[in-house]
C-alpha atoms as a PDB file:
ATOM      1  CA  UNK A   1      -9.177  -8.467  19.661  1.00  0.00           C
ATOM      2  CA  UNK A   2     -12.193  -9.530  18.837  1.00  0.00           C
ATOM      3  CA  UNK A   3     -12.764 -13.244  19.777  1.00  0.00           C
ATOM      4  CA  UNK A   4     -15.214 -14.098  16.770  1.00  0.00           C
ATOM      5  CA  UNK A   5     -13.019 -12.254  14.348  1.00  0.00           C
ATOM      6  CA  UNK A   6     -10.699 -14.181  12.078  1.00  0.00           C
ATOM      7  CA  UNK A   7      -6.638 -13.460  11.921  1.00  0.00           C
ATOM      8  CA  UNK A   8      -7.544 -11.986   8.532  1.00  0.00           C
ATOM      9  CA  UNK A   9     -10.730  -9.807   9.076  1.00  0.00           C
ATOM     10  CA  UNK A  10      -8.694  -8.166  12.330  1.00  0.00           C
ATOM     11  CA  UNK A  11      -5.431  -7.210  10.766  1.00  0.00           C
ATOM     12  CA  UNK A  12      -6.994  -6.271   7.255  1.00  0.00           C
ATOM     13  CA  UNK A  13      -9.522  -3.292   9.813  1.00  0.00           C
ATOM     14  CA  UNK A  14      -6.141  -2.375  11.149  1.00  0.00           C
ATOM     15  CA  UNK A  15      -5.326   1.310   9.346  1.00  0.00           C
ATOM     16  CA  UNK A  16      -1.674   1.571   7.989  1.00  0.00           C
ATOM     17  CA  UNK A  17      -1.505   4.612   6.304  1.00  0.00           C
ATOM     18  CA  UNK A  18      -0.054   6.627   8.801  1.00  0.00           C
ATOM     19  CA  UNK A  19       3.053   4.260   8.474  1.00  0.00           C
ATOM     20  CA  UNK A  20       3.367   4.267   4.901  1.00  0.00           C
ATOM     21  CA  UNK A  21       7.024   5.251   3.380  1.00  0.00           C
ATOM     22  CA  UNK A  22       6.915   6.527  -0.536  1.00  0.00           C
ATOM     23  CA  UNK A  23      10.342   6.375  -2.419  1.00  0.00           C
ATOM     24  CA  UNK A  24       9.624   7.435  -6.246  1.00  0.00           C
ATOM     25  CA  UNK A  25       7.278   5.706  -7.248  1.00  0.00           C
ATOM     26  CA  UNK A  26       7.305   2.774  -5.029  1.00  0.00           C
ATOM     27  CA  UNK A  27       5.271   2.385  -1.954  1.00  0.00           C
ATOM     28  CA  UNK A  28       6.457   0.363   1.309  1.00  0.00           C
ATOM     29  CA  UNK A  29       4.999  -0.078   4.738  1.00  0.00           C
ATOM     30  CA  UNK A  30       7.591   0.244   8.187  1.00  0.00           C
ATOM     31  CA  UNK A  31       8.141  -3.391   8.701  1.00  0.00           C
ATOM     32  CA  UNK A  32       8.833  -2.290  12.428  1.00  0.00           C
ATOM     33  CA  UNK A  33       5.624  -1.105  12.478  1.00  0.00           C
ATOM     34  CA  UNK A  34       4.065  -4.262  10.852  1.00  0.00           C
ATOM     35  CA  UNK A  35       5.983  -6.489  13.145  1.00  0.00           C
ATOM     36  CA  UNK A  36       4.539  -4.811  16.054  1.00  0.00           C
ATOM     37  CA  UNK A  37       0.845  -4.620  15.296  1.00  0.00           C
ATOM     38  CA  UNK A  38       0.742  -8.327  14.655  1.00  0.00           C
ATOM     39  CA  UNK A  39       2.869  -9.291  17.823  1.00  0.00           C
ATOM     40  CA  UNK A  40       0.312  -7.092  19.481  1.00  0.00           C
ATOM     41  CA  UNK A  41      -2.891  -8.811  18.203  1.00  0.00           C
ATOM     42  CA  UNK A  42      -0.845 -12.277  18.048  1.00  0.00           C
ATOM     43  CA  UNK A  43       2.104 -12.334  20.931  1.00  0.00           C
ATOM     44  CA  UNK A  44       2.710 -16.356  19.479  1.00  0.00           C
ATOM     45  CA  UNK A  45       3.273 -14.784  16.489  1.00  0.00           C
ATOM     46  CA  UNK A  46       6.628 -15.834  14.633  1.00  0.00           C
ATOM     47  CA  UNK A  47       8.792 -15.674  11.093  1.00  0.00           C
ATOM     48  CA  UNK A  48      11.341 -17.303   9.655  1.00  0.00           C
ATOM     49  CA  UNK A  49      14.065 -16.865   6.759  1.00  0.00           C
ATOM     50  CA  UNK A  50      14.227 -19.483   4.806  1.00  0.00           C
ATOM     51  CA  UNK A  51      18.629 -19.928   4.556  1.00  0.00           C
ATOM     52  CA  UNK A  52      20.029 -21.943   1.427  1.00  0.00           C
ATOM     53  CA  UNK A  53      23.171 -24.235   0.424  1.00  0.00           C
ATOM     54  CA  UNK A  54      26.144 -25.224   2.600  1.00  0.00           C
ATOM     55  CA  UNK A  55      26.823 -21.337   3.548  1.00  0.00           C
ATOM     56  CA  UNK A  56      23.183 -20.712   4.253  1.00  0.00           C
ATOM     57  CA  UNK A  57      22.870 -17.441   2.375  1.00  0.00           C
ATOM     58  CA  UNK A  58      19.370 -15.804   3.009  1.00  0.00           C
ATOM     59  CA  UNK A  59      18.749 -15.966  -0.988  1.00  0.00           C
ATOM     60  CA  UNK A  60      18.742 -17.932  -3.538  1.00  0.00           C
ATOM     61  CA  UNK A  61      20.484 -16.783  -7.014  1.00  0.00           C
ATOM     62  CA  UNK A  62      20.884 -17.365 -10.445  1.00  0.00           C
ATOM     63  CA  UNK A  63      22.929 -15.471 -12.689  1.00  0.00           C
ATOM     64  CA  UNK A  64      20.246 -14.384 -15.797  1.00  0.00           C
ATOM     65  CA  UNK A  65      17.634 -13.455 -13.300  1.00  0.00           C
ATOM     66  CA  UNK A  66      18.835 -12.006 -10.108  1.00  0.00           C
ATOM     67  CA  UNK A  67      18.553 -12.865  -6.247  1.00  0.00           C
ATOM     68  CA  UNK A  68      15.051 -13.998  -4.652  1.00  0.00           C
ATOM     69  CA  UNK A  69      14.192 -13.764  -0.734  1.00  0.00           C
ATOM     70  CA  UNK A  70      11.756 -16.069   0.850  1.00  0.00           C
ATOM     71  CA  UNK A  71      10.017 -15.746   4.321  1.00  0.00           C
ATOM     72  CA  UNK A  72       7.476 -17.687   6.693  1.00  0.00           C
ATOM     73  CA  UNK A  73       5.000 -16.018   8.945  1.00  0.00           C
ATOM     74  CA  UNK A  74       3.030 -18.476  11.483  1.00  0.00           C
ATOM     75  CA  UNK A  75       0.097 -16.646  13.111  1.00  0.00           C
ATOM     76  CA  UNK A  76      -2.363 -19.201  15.416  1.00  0.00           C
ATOM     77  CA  UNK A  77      -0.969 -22.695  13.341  1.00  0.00           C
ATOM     78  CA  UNK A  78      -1.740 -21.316  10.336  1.00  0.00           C
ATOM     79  CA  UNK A  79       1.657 -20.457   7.658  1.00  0.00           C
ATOM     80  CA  UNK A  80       1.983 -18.105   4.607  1.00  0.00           C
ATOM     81  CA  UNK A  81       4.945 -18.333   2.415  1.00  0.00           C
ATOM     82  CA  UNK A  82       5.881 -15.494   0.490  1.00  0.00           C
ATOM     83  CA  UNK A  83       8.893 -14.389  -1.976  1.00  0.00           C
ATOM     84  CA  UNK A  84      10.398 -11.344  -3.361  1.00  0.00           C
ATOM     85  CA  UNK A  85      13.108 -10.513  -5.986  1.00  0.00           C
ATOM     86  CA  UNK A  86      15.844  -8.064  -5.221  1.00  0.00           C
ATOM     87  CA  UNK A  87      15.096  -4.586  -6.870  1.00  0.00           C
ATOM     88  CA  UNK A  88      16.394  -1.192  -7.170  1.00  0.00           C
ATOM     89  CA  UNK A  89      14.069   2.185  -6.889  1.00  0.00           C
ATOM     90  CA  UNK A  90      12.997   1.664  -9.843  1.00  0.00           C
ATOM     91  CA  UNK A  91      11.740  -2.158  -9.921  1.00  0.00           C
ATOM     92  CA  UNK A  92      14.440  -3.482 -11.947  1.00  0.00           C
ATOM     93  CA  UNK A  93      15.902  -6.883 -10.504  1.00  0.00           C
ATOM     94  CA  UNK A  94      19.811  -6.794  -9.044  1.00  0.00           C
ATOM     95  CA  UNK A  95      22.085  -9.137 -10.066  1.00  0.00           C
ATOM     96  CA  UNK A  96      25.507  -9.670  -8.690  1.00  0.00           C
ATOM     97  CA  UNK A  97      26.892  -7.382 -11.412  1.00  0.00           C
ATOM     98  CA  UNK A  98      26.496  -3.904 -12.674  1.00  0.00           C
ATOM     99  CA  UNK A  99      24.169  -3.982 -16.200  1.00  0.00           C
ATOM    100  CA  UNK A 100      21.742  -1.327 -18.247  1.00  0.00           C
ATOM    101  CA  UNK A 101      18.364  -1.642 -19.963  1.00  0.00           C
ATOM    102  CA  UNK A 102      16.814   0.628 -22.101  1.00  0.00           C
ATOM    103  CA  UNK A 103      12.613   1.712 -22.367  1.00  0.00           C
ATOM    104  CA  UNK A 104      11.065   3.600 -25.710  1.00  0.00           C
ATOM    105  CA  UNK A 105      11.945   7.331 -23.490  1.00  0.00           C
ATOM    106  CA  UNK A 106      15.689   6.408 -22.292  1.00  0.00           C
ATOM    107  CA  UNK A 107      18.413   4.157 -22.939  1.00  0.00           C
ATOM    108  CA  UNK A 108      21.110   2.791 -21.055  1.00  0.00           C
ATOM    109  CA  UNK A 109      19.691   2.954 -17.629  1.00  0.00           C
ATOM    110  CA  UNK A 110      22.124   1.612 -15.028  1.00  0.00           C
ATOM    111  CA  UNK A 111      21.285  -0.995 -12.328  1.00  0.00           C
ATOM    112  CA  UNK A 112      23.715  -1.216  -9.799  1.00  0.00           C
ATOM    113  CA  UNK A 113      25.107  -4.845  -8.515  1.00  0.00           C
ATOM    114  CA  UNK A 114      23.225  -5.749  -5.221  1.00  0.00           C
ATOM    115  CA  UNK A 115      25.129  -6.016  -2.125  1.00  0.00           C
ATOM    116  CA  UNK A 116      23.886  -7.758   1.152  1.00  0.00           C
ATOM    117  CA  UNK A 117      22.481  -4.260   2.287  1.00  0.00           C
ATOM    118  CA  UNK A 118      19.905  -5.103  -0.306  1.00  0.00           C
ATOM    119  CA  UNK A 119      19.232  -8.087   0.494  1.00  0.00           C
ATOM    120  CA  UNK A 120      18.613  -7.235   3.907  1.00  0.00           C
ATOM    121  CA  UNK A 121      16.037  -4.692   3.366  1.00  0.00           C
ATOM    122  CA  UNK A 122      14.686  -7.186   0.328  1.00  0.00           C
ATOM    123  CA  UNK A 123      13.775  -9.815   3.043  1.00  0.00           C
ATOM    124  CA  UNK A 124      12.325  -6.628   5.428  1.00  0.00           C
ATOM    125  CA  UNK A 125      10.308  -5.873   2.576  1.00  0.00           C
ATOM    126  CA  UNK A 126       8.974  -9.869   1.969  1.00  0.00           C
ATOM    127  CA  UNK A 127       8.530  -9.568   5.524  1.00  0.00           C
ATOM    128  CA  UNK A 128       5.926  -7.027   5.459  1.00  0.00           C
ATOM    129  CA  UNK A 129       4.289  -8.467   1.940  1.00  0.00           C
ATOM    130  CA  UNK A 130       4.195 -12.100   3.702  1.00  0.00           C
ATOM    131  CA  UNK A 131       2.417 -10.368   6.699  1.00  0.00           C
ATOM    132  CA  UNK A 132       0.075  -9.078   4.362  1.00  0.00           C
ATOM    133  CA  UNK A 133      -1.617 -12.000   3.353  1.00  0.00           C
ATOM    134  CA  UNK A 134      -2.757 -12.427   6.749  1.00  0.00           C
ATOM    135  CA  UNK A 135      -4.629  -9.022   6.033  1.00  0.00           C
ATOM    136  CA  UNK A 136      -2.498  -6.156   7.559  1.00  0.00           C
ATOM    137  CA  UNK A 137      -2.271  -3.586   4.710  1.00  0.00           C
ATOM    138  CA  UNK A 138      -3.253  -6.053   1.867  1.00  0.00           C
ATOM    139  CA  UNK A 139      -5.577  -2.676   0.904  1.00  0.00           C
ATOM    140  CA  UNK A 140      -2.407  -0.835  -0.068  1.00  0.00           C
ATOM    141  CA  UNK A 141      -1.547  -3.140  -2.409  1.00  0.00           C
ATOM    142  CA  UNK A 142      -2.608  -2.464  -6.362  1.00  0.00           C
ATOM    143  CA  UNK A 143      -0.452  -4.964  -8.793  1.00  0.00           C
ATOM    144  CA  UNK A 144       2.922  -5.154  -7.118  1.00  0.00           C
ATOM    145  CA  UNK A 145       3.506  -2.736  -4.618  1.00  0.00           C
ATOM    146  CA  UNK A 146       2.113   0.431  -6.320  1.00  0.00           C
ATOM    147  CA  UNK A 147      -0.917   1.467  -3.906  1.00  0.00           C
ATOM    148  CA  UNK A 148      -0.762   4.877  -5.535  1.00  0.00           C
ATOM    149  CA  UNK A 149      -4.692   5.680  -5.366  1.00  0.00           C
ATOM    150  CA  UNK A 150      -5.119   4.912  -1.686  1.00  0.00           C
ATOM    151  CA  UNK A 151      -1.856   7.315  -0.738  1.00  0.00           C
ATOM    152  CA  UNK A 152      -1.345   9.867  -3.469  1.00  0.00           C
ATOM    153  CA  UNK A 153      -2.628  13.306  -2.364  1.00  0.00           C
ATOM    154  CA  UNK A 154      -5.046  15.311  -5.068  1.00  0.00           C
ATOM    155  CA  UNK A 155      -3.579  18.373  -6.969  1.00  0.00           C
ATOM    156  CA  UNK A 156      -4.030  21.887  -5.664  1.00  0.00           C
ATOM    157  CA  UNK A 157      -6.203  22.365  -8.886  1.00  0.00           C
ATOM    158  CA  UNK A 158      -7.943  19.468  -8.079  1.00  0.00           C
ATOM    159  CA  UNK A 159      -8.506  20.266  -4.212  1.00  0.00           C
ATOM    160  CA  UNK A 160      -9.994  23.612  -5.489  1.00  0.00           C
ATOM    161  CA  UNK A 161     -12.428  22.241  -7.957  1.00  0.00           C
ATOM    162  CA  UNK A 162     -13.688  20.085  -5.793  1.00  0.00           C
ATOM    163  CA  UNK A 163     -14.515  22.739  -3.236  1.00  0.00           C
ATOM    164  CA  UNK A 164     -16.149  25.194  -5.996  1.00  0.00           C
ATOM    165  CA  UNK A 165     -18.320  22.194  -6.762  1.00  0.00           C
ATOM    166  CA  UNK A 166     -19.388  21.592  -3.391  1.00  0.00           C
ATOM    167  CA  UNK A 167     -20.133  25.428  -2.281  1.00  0.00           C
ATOM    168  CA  UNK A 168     -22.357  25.687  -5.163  1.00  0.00           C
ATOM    169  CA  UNK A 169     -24.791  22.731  -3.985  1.00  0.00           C
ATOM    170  CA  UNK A 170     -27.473  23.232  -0.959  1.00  0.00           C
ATOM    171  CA  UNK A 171     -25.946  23.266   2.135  1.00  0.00           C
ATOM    172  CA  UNK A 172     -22.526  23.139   0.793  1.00  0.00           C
ATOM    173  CA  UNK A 173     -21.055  24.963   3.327  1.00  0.00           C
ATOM    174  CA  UNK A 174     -22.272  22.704   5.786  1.00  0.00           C
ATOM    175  CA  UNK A 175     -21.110  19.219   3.745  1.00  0.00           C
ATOM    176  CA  UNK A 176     -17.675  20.635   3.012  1.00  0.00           C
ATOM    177  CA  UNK A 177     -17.134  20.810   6.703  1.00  0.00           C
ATOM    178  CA  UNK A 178     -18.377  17.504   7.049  1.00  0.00           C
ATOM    179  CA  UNK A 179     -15.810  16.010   4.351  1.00  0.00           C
ATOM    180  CA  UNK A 180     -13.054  18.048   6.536  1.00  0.00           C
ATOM    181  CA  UNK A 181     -14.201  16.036  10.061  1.00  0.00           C
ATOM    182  CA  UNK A 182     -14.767  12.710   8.522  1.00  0.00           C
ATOM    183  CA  UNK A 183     -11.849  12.384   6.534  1.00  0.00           C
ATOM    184  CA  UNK A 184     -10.285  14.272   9.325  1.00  0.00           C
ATOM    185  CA  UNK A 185      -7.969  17.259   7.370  1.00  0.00           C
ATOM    186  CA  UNK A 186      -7.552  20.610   7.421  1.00  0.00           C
ATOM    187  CA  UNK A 187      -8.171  20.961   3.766  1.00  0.00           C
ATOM    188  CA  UNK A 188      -9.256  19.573   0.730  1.00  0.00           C
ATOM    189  CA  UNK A 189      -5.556  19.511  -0.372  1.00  0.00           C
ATOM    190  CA  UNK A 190      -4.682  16.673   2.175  1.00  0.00           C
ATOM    191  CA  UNK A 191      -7.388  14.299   0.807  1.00  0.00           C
ATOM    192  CA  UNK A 192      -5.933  11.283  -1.047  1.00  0.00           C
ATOM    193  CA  UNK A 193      -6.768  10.571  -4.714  1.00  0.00           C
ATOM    194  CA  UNK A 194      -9.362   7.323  -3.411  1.00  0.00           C
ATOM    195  CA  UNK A 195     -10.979   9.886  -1.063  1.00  0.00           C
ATOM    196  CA  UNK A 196     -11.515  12.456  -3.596  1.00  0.00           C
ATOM    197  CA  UNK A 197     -12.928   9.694  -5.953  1.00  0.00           C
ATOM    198  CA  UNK A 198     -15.782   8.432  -2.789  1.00  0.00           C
ATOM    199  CA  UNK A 199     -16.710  11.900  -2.613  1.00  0.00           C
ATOM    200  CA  UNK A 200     -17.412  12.206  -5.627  1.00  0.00           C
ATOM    201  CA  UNK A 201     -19.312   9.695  -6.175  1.00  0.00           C
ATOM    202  CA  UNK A 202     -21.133  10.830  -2.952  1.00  0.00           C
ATOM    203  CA  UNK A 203     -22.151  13.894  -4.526  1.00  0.00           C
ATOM    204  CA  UNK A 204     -23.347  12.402  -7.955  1.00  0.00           C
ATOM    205  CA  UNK A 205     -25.419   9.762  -5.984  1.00  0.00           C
ATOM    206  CA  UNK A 206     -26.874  13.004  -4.008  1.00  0.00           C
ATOM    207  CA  UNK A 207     -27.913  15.259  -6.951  1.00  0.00           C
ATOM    208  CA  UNK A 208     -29.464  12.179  -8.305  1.00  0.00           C
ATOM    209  CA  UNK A 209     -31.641  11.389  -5.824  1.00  0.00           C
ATOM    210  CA  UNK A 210     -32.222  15.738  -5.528  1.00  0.00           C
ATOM    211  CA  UNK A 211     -33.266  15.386  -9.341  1.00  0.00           C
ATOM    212  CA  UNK A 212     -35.479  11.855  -8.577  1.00  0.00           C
ATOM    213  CA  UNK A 213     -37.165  13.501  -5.766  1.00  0.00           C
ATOM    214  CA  UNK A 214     -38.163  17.204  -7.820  1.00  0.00           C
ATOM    215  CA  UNK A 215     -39.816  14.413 -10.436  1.00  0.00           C
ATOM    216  CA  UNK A 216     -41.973  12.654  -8.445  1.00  0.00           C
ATOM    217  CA  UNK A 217     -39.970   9.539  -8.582  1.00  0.00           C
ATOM    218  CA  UNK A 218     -39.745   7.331  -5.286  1.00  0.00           C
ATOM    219  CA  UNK A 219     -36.057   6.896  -4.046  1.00  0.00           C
END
């Protein structure tokens, strides 16, 4: 670790996405994996679940809205506290019976009644979220918990246009090998939607300064 780094700046340089877990549409990162990055960096390192009413259940509840997990992660003195509803695959809160909702393409879509399985892997989850704010993987975060650009692998079609375009520019044999070793793939198929997107605005940025320089202009 570097000593004039903050908590924030070296967990946030830390690179998750080999630990990433997709299921549907959701994206979640290995909370084992989380834990032991930080107690790597940060061996003081602790958390806590907070534990409510006379049984001390690890939730809090309410009958219209569902169950809600809170955690505490300390790192150097300094304490986040963050929260998170329990939800099926699909984002929907569980409550502690069975009920349906219904969007303008289907109707009557179940969601089951949560058990203490999931609230177990709820508070995992707030875990990892709550570890976040100290930095680690706050990047794969877009709106709540859908870090689809930064995972989500380009379409075949895609992959291939984006070759075609790059063997037709100077050099482009030469550059397309050059994506390949920095982004470090085999192909352009294994390139993720955010890398497809800086490369392309790589290439406009080169053919304009290729059309600036032809003109005369100074770069």
């Amino acid at each position: 670790m570097t000593e004039n780094k903050s908590v924030f700046e070296t967990l946030f340089e830390i690179n998750v996405n080999d630990h990433i877990e997709k299921k549907k549409d959701l994206t979640y990162l290995s909370w084992p994996y989380a834990w032991a990055e930080v107690k790597k960096k940060y061996p003081s390192a602790t958390y806590k679940i907070h534990l409510f009413g006379e049984k001390q259940l690890p939730y809090v509840f309410d009958e219209n809205v569902g169950y809600m997990v809170f955690t505490d992660v300390t790192i150097n003195d300094l304490t986040h506290t963050m929260w998170l509803p329990v939800m099926d695959s699909a984002n929907k809160t569980m409550k502690s019976k069975p009920y349906t909702y219904s969007t303008k393409f289907k109707k009557d879509i179940p969601v089951e009644a949560a058990t203490m399985f999931d609230v177990n892997k709820t508070i995992m989850r707030c875990l990892v979220k709550n570890l976040a704010m100290f930095g680690l993987g706050l990047y794969i975060y877009s709106g709540e918990d859908l870090p689809e650009i930064e995972t989500e692998k380009i379409s075949i079609k895609d992959a291939n246009i984006l070759k075609d375009i790059i063997r037709k520019i100077d050099d482009g044999d030469k550059i397309y090998t050059m994506i390949l070793n920095r982004y470090k793939v085999k192909s352009f198929r294994d390139l993720t939607q955010k890398q497809r997107s800086d490369i392309l605005a790589g290439l406009k940025e080169i053919s304009t300064k290729g059309i600036s320089k032809e003109s005369g202009d100074k770069i």
